[in-house]
Protein backbone atom coordinates (compact mmCIF):
# COMPACT_ATOMS: atom_id res chain seq x y z
CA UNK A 1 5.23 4.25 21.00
CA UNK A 2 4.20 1.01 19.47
CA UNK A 3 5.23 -1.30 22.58
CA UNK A 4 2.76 1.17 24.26
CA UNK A 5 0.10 0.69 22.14
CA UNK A 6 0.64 -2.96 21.84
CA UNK A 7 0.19 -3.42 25.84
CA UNK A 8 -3.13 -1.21 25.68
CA UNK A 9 -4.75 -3.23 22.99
CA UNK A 10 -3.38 -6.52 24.79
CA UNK A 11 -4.69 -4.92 28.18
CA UNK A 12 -8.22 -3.92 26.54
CA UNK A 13 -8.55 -8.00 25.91
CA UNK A 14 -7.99 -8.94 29.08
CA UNK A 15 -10.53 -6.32 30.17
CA UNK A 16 -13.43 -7.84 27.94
CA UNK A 17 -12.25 -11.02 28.65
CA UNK A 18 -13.01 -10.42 32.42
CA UNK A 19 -16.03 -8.48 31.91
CA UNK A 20 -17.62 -11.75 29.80
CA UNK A 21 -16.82 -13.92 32.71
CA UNK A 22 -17.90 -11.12 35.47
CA UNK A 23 -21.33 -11.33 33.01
CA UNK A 24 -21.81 -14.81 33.30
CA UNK A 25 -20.84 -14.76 36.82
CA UNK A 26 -23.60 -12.46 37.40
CA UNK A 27 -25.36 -14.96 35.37
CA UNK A 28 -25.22 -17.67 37.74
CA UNK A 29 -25.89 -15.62 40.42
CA UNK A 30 -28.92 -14.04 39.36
CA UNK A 31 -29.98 -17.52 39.09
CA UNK A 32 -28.95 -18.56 42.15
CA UNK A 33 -31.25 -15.41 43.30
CA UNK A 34 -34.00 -16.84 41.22
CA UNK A 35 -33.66 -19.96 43.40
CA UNK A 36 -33.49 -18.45 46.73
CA UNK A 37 -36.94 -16.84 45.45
CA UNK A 38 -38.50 -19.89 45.16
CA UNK A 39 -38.03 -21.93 47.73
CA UNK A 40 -41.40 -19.62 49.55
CA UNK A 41 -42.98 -21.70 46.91
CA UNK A 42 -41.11 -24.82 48.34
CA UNK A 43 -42.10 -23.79 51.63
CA UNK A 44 -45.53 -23.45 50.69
CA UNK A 45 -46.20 -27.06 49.62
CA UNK A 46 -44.19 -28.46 52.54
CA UNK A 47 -46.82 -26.16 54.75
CA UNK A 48 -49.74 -27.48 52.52
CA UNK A 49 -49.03 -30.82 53.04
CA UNK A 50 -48.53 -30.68 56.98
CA UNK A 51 -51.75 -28.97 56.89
CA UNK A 52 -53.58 -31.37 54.85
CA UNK A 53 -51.64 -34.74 56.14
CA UNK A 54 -54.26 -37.17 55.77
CA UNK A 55 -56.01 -35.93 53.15
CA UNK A 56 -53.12 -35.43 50.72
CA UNK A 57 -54.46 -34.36 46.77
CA UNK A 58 -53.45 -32.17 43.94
CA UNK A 59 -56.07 -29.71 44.38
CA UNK A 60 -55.09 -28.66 47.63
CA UNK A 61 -51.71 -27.49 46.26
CA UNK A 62 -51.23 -24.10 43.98
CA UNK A 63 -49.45 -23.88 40.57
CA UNK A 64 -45.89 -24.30 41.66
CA UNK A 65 -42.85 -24.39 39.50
CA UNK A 66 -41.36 -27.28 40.54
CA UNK A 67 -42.71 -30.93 39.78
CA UNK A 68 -42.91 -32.88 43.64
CA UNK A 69 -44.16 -35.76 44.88
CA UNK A 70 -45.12 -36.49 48.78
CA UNK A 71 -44.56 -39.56 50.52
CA UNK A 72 -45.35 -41.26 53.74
CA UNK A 73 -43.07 -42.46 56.63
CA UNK A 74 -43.15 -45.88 54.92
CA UNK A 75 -41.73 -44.64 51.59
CA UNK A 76 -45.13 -44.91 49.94
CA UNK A 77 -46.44 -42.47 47.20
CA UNK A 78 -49.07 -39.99 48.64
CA UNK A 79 -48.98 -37.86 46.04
CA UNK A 80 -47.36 -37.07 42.46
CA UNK A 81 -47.14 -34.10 40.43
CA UNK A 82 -46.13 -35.51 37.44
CA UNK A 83 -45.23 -38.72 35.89
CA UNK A 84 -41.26 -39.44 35.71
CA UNK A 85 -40.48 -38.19 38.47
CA UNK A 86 -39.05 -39.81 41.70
CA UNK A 87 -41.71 -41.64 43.61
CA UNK A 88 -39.40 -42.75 46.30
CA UNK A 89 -36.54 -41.93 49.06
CA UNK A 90 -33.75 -43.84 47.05
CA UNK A 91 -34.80 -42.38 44.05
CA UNK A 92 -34.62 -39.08 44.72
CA UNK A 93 -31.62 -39.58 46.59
CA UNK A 94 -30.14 -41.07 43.61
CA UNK A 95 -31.33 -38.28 41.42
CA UNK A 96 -29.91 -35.58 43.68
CA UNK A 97 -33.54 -34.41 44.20
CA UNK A 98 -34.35 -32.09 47.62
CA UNK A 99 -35.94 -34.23 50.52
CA UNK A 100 -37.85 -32.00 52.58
CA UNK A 101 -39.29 -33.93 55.69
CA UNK A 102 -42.97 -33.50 56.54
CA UNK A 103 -43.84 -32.86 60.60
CA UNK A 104 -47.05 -32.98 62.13
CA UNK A 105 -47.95 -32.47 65.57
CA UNK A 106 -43.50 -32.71 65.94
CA UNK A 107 -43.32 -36.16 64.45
CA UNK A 108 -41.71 -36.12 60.94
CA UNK A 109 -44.80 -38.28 58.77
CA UNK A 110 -43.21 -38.37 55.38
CA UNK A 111 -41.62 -36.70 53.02
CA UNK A 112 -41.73 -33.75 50.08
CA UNK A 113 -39.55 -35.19 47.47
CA UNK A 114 -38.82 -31.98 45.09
CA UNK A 115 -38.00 -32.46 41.51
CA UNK A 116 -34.75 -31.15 40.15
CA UNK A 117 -33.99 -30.68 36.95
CA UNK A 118 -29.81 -30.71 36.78
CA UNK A 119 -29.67 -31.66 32.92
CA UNK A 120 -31.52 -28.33 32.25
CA UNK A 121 -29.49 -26.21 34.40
CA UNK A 122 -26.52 -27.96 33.20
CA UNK A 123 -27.52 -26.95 29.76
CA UNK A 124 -27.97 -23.77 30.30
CA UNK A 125 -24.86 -23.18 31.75
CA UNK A 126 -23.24 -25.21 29.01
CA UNK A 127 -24.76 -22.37 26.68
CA UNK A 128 -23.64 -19.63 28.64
CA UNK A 129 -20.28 -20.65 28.69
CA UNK A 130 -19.86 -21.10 24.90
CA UNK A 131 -21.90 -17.67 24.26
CA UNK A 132 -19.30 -16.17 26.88
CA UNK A 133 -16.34 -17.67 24.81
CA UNK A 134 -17.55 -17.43 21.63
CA UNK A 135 -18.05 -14.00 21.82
CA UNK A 136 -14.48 -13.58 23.89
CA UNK A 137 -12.70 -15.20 20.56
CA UNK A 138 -14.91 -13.03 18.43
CA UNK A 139 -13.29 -10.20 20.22
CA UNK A 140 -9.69 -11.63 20.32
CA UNK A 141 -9.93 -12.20 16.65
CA UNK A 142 -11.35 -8.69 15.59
CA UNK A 143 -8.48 -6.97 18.11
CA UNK A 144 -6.12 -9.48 16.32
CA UNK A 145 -7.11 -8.32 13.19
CA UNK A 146 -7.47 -4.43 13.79
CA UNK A 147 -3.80 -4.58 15.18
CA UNK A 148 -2.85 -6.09 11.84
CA UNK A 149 -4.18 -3.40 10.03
CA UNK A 150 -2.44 -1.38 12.69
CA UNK A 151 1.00 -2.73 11.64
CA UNK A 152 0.62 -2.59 8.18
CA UNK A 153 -0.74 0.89 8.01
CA UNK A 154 2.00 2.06 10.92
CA UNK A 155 5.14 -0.63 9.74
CA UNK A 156 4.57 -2.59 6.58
CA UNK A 157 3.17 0.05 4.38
CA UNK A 158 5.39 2.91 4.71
CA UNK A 159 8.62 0.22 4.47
CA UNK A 160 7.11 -0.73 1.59
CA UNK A 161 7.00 2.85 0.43
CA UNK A 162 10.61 3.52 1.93
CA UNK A 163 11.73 0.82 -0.66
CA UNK A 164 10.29 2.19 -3.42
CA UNK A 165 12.07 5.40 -2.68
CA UNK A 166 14.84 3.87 -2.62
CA UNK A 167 14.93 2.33 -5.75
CA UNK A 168 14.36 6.01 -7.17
CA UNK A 169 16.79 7.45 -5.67
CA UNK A 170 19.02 4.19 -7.18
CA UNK A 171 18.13 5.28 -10.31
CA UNK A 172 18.62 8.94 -10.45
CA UNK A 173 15.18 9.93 -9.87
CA UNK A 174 15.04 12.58 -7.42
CA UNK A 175 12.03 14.39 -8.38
CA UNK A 176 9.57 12.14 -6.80
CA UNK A 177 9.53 13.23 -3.20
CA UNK A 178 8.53 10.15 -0.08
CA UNK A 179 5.29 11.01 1.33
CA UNK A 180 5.85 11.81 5.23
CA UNK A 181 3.34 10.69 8.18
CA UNK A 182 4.93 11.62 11.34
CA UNK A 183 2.26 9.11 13.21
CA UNK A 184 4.45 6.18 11.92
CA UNK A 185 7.61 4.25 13.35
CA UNK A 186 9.18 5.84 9.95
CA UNK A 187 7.94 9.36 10.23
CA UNK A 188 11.43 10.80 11.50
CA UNK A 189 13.16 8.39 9.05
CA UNK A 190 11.07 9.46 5.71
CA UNK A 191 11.53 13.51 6.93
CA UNK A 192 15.63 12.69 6.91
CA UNK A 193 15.17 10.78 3.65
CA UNK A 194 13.27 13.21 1.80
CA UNK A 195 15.89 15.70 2.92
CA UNK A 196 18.78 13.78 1.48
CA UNK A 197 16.23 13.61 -1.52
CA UNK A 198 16.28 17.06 -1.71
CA UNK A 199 20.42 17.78 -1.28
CA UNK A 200 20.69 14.87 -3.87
CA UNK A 201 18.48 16.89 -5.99
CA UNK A 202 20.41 20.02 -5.47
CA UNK A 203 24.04 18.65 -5.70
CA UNK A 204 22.64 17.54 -8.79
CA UNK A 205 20.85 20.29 -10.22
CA UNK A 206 24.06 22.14 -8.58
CA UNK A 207 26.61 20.04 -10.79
CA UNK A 208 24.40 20.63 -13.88
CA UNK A 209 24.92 23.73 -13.66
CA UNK A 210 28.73 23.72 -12.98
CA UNK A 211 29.07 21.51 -16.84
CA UNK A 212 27.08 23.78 -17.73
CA UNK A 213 29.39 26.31 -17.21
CA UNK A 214 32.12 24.82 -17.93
CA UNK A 215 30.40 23.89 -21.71
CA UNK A 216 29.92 27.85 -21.69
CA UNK A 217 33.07 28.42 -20.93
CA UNK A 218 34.82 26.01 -24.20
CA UNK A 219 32.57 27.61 -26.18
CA UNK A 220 33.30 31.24 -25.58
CA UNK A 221 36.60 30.23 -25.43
CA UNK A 222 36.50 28.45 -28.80
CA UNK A 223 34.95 31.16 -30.50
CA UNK A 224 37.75 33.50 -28.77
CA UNK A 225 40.54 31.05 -30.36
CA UNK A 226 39.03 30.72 -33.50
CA UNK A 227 38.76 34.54 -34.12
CA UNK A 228 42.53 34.69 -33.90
CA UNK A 229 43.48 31.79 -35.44
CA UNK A 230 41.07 32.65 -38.55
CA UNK A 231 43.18 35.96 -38.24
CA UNK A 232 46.50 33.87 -38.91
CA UNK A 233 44.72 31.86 -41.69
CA UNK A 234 43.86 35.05 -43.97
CA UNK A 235 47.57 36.82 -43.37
CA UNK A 236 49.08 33.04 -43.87
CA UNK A 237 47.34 33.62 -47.25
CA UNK A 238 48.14 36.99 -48.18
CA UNK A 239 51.77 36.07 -47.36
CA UNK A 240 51.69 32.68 -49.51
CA UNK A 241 50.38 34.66 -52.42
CA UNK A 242 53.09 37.43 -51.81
CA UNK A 243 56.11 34.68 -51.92
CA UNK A 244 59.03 34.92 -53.61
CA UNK A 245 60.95 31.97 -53.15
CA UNK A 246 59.79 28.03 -52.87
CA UNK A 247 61.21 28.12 -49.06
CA UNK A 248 58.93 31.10 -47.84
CA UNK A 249 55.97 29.79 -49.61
CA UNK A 250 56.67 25.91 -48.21
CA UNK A 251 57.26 27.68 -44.99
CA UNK A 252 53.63 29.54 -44.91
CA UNK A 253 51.84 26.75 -46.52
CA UNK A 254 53.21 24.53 -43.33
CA UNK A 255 51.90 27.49 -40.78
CA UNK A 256 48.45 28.15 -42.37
CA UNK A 257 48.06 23.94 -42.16
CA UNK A 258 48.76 23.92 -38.67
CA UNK A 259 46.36 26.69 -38.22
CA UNK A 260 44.20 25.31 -40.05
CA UNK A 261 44.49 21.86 -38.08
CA UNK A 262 43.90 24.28 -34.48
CA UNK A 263 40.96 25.67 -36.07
CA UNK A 264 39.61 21.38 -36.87
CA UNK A 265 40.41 20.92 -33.30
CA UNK A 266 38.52 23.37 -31.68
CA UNK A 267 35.31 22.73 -33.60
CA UNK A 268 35.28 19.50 -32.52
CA UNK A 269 36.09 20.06 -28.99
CA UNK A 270 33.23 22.93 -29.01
CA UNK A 271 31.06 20.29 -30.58
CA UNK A 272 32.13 17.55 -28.16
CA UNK A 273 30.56 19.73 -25.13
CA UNK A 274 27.34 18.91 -26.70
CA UNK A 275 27.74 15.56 -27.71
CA UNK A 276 27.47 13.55 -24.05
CA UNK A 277 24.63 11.82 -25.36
CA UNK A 278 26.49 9.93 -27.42
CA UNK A 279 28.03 7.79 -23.90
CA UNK A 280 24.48 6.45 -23.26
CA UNK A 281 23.99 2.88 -24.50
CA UNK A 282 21.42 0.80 -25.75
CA UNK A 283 21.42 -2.91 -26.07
CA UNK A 284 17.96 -4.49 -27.61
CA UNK A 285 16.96 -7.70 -26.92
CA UNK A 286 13.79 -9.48 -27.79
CA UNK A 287 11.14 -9.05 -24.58
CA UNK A 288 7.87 -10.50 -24.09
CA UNK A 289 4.81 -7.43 -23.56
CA UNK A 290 4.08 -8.38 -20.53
CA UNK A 291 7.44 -6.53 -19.65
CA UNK A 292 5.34 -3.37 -19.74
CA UNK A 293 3.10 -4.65 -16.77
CA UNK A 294 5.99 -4.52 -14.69
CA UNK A 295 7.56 -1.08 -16.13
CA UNK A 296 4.29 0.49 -15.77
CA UNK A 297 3.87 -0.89 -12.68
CA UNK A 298 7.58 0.17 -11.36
CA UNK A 299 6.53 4.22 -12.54
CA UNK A 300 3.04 4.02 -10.95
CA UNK A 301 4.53 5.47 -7.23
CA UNK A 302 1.57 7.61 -7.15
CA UNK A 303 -1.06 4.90 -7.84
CA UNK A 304 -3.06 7.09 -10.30
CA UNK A 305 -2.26 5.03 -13.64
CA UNK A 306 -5.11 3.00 -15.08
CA UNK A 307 -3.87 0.62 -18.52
CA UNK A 308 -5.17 -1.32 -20.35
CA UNK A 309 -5.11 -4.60 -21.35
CA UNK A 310 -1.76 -5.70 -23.60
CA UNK A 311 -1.45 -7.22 -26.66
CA UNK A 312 -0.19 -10.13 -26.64
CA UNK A 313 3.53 -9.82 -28.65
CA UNK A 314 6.92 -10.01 -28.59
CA UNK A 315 8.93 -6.40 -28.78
CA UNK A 316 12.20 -5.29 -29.66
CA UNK A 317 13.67 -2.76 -26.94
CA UNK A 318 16.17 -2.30 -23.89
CA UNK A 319 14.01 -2.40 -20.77
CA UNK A 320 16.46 -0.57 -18.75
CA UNK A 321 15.89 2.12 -21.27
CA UNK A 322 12.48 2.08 -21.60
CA UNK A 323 11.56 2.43 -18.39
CA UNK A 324 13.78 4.97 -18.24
CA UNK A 325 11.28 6.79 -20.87
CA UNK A 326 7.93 5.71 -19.38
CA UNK A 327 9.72 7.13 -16.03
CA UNK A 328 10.28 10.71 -17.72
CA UNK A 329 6.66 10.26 -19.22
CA UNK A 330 4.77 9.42 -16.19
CA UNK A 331 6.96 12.00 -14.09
CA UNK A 332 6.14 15.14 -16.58
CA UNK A 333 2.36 13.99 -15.93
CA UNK A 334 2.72 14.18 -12.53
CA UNK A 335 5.15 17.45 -12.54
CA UNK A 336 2.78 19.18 -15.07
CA UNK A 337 -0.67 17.65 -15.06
CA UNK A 338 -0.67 16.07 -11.72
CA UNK A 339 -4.13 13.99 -12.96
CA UNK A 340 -5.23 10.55 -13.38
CA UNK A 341 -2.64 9.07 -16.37
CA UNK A 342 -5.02 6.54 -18.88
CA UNK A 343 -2.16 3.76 -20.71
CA UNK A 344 -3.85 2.67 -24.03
CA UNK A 345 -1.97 0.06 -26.01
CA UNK A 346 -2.31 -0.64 -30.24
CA UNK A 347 -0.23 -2.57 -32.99
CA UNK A 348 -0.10 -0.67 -35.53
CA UNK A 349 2.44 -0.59 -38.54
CA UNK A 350 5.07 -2.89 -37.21
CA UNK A 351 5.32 -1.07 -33.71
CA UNK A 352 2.93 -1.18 -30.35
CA UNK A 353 2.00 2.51 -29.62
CA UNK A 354 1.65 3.00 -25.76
CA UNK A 355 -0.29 6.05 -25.38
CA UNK A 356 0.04 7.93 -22.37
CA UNK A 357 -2.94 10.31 -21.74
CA UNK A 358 -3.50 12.89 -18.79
CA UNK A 359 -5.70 15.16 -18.20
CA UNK A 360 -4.09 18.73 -17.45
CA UNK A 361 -4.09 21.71 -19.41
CA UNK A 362 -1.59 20.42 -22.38
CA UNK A 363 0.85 22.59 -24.13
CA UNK A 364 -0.02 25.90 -26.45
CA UNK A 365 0.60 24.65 -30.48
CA UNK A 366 4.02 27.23 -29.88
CA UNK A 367 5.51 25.03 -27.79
CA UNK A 368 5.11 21.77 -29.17
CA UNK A 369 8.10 21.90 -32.21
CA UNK A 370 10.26 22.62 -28.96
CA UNK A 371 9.44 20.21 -26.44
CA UNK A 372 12.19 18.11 -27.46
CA UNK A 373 15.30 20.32 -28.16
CA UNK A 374 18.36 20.26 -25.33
CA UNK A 375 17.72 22.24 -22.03
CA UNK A 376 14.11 23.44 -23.30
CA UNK A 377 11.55 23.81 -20.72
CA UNK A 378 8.23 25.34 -21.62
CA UNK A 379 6.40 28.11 -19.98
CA UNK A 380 4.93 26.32 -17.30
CA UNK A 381 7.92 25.00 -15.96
CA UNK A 382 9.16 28.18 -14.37
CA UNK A 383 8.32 26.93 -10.87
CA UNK A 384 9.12 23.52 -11.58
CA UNK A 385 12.55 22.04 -10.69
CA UNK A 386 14.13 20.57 -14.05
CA UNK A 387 16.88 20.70 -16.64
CA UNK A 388 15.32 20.19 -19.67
CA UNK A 389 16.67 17.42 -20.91
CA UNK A 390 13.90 14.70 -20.26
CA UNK A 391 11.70 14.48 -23.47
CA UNK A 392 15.31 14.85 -25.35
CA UNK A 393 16.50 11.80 -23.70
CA UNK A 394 13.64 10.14 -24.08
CA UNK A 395 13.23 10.83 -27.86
CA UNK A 396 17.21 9.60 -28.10
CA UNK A 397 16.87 6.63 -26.63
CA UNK A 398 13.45 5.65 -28.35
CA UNK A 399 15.27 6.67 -31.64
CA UNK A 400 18.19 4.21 -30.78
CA UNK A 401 15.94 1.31 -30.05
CA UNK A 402 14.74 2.14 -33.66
CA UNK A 403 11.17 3.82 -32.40
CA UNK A 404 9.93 6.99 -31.60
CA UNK A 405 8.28 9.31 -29.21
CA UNK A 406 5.30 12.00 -30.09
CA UNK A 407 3.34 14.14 -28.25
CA UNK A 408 0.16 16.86 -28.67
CA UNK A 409 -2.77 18.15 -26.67
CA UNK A 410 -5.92 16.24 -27.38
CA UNK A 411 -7.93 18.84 -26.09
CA UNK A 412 -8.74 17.39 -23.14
CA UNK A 413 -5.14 17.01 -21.73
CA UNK A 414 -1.88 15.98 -23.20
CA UNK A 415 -0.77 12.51 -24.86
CA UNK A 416 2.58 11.01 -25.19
CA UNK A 417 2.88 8.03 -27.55
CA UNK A 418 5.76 5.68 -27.70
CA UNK A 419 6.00 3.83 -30.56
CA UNK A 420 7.78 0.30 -29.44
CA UNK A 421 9.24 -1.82 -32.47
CA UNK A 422 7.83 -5.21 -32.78
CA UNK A 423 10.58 -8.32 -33.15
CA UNK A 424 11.39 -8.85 -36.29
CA UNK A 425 10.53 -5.91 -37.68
CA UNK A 426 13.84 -4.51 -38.97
């Protein structure tokens, strides 16, 4: 499809070309006409000086537009139109003017010596031929150009996209779907990408559920094994208080331990199914703020962020992990809001705040307290694919790079604020 439409823009060049040169062509020709016109004028001064041979003078002769002069047999001037012109036969033959010879009564008397002006028509075709290319490069050069815009619109621009997917998908982020255009090269391509998107996303969402199920399951079964083994406990001690000999009561006070051990053990494996959190880690280092150009930068897929300018300071965070919360930010906004997202930067206590502000209908004061608990989603996330967990993370890992994350309804959309330590602060 390209090749195609590379030989029809290449072809419609070659057309103007032709048609610039068929112009000029016609040009010349036209002039050539204009020539063949006047030579009745011609004509009429060689007839007005056969007629008046003798008596040769300027006022027997009509405006003409060529500049002549007539001479005898001998080569002498008769008659001149205007100075500077040739007066003679070598002259004129050196000038490449037109000799006409003069006959009267069928002996040739002289000669019309007519005047031409070469250097002018020179010129003009000089002129011709540089408007003819001029405008032919013009035309080359806007094709050239247009085709560039071509490429980047039909090659460059969705590659470009294309790589940004895939660094998404690198990371885990499978809720940002790759914007198809079936007119491109790519179109196929981004339709079979998106779909892999989309079994990525549900294998995911798909496994979520299957840990989830199996944290259901340790739990109910914990709670199952602990009702028994709380069951051995209390008889244990009803027995142990009931003992009458040191053996029997060294005996039960060695069961109910053990049972007591089982019930330690599967507390902390029921609390272990909620404790994955714990494998995610964080390693600060001191960054420059100009690292949150390039994170905000990295999250703006959609091209609707606007920030503002950055102080000018030196933080205390894991980039990996902050963009990693500006990601879950910026995606919510989009999920939720799907406006404009305004960045607004402050120093204030020790910390840069990095507001986040959309402009969507917010959350209901309800809500709020909850937006951060494990697998909570809010009420407008019921058609919204999602576990629940993002805002948790996000407060998490904020928390372990010794900040924070907050969030409310301004009334005219929703903020998030992330409050960034500065180096040196702790």
């Amino acid at each position: 499809m390209m090749s195609r439409k590379l030989l029809l823009a290449l072809l419609l060049v070659v057309l103007c070309t032709c048609a610039a040169y068929l112009l000029l062509l016609a040009n010349i020709r036209d002039r050539e006409s204009t020539d063949r016109v006047d030579r009745v004028a011609i004509n009429s001064i060689v007839k007005l000086t056969e007629q008046n041979w003798g008596a040769v003078r300027g006022n027997i002769y009509p405006e003409s537009p060529y500049d002549f002069a007539v001479v005898d047999s001998s080569d002498t001037l008769l008659y001149q139109s205007a100075a500077g012109i040739a007066d003679s036969v070598n002259e004129a033959i050196n000038h490449r003017d037109t000799l006409i010879d003069v006959t009267v009564q069928d002996q040739t008397v002289g000669k019309v010596i007519i005047h031409n002006n070469y250097s002018a028509v020179l010129s003009r075709l000089k002129l011709n031929f540089t408007l003819v290319t001029a405008a032919s490069l013009l035309l080359l050069i806007l094709l050239c150009l247009a085709y560039i815009l071509y490429l980047n619109r039909m090659i460059f621009r969705p590659f470009r996209q294309m790589q940004r997917f895939a660094k998404h998908i690198a990371k885990g982020e499978l809720d940002i779907p790759l914007e198809m255009d079936q007119s491109n090269m790519f179109g196929a391509f981004t339709e079979s990408f998106d779909l892999m998107r989309e079994e990525l996303a549900a294998a995911r969402h798909n496994e979520y559920l299957a840990n989830k199920s199996k944290q259901e399951l340790v739990a109910s079964l914990s709670h199952d094994i602990k009702t028994p083994v709380s069951s051995i406990k209390a008889i244990t001690e009803l027995m142990i208080l009931s003992a009458d000999n040191d053996k029997v009561s060294r005996q039960l006070n060695s069961l109910y331990a053990k049972a007591d051990q089982i019930d330690h053990l599967v507390t902390d494996m029921f609390h272990a199914t909620m404790e994955e959190l714990n494998e995610l880690q964080v390693n600060i280092t001191e960054e420059p703020s100009t690292l949150l150009d390039v994170l905000i930068e990295n999250a703006n897929y959609y091209e609707q962020i606007t920030a503002a300018p950055i102080p000018e300071c030196l933080l205390s965070t894991d980039p990996l992990r902050l963009q990693q919360v500006i990601d879950n930010v910026v995606n919510n906004s989009n999920k939720y809001a799907g406006t404009p997202i305004d960045v607004a930067f402050e120093i204030v206590e020790g910390f840069l705040v990095m507001q986040f502000n959309d402009y969507g209908p917010g959350v209901s004061g309800d809500e709020l307290p909850l937006l951060f608990n494990k697998f909570y989603r809010g009420s407008r996330a019921v058609y919204q694919s999602g576990s629940g967990l993002g805002l948790y993370i996000s407060r998490y890992l904020m928390r372990k790079m010794h900040g924070d994350i907050v969030c409310y309804s301004n009334g005219n959309g929703f903020t998030v604020k992330l409050l960034i330590p500065l180096a040196g602060k702790n």
